[in-house]
Protein backbone atom coordinates (compact mmCIF):
# COMPACT_ATOMS: atom_id res chain seq x y z
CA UNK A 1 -8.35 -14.06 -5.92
CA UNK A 2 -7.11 -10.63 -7.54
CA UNK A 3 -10.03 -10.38 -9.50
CA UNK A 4 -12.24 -10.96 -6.14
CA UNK A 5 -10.32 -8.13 -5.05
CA UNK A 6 -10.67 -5.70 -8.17
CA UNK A 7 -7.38 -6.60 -9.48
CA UNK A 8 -5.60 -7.85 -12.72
CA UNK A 9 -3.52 -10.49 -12.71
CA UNK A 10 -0.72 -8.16 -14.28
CA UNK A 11 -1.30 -5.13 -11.50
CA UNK A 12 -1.14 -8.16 -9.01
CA UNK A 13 2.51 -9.46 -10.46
CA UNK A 14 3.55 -5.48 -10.63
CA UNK A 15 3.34 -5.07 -6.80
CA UNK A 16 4.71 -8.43 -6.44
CA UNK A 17 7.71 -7.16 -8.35
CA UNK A 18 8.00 -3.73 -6.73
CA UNK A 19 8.12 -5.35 -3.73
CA UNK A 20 11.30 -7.83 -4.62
CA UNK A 21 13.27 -4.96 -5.63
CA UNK A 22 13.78 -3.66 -1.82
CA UNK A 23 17.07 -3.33 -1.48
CA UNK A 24 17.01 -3.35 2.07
CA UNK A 25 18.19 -6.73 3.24
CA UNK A 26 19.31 -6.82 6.33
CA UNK A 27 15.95 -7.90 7.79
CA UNK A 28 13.85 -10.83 6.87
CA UNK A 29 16.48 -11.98 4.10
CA UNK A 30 19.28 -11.59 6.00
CA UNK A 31 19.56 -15.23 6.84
CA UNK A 32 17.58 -16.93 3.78
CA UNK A 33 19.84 -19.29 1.75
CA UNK A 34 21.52 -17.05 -1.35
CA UNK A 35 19.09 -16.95 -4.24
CA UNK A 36 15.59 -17.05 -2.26
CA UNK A 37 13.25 -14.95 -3.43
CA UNK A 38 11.61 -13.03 -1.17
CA UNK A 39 9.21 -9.64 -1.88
CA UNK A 40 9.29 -7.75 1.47
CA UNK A 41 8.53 -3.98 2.67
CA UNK A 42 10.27 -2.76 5.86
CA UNK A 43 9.64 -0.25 8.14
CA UNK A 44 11.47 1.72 10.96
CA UNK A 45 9.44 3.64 13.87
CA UNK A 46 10.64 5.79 16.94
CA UNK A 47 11.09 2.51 18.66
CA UNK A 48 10.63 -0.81 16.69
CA UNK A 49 11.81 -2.07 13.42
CA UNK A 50 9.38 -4.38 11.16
CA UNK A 51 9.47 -6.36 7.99
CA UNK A 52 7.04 -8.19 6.17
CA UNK A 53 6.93 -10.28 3.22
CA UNK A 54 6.66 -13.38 1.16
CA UNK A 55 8.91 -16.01 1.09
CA UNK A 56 9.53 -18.59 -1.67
CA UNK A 57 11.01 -21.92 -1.88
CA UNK A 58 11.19 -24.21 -5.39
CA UNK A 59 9.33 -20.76 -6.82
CA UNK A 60 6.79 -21.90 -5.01
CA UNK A 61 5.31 -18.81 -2.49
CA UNK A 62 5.25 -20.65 0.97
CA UNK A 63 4.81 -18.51 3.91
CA UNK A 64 3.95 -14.91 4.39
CA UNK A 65 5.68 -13.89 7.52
CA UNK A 66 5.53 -10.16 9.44
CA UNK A 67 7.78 -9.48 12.37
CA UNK A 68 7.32 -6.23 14.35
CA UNK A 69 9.61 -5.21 17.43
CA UNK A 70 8.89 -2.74 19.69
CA UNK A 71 10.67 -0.66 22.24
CA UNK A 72 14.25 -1.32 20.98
CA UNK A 73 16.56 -0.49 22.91
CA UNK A 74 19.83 1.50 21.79
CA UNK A 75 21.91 -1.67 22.82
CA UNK A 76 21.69 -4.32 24.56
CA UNK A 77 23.10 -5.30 28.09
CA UNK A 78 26.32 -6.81 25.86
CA UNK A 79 26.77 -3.79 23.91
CA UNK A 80 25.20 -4.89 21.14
CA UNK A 81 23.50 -1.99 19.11
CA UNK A 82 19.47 -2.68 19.50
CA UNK A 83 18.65 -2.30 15.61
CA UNK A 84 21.13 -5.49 14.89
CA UNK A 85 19.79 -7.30 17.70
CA UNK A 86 15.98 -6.61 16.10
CA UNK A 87 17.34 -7.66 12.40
CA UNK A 88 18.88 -10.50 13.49
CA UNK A 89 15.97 -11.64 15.18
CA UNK A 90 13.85 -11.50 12.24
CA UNK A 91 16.06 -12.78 9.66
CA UNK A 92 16.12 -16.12 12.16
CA UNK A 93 12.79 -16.08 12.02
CA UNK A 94 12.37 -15.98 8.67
CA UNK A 95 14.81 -18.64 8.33
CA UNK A 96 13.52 -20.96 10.50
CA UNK A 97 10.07 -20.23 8.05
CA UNK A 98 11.96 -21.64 5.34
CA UNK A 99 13.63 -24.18 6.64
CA UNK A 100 10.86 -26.11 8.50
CA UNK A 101 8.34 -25.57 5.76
CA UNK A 102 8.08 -28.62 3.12
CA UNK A 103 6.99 -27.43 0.04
């Protein structure tokens, strides 16, 4: 596939690498068991939050997963602040990726 694309193999595993060295984690790896690797890039906008990545199990790549919220609110009706409301909904998504996924 990368050379399809105009790639090496090595520029291919580079990005892959950049991208598991975001240091941000509060989004899609929030939830994932300790130790899964995951190479992600999130973003913040006037009124969402996103995240999107690949997620491995067994070092096996087995789901790409992007999440996107929109019109956040600054907290919810419980008081709870609307940018931990949007990470914690993607993290559970991403977690239910991994969990219901046989690899």
């Amino acid at each position: 596939m990368a050379a399809r694309l105009g790639c090496t193999t090595e520029l291919v595993q580079l990005g892959l690498d950049i991208l598991t060295w975001q240091k941000l984690k509060t989004r899609l790896p929030s939830l994932l068991p300790v130790g899964t690797k995951i190479a992600h890039k999130t973003g913040t906008g006037a009124r969402g939050y996103m995240d999107a990545g690949i997620i491995w199990k067994n070092d096996r790549p087995q789901c790409i997963l992007t999440a996107y919220t929109d019109h956040v609110p600054a907290a919810l009706p419980d008081g709870t602040p609307g940018f931990a409301a949007a990470a914690q909904l993607i993290g559970r998504m991403a977690r239910l990726c991994h969990d219901e996924i046989k690899v």
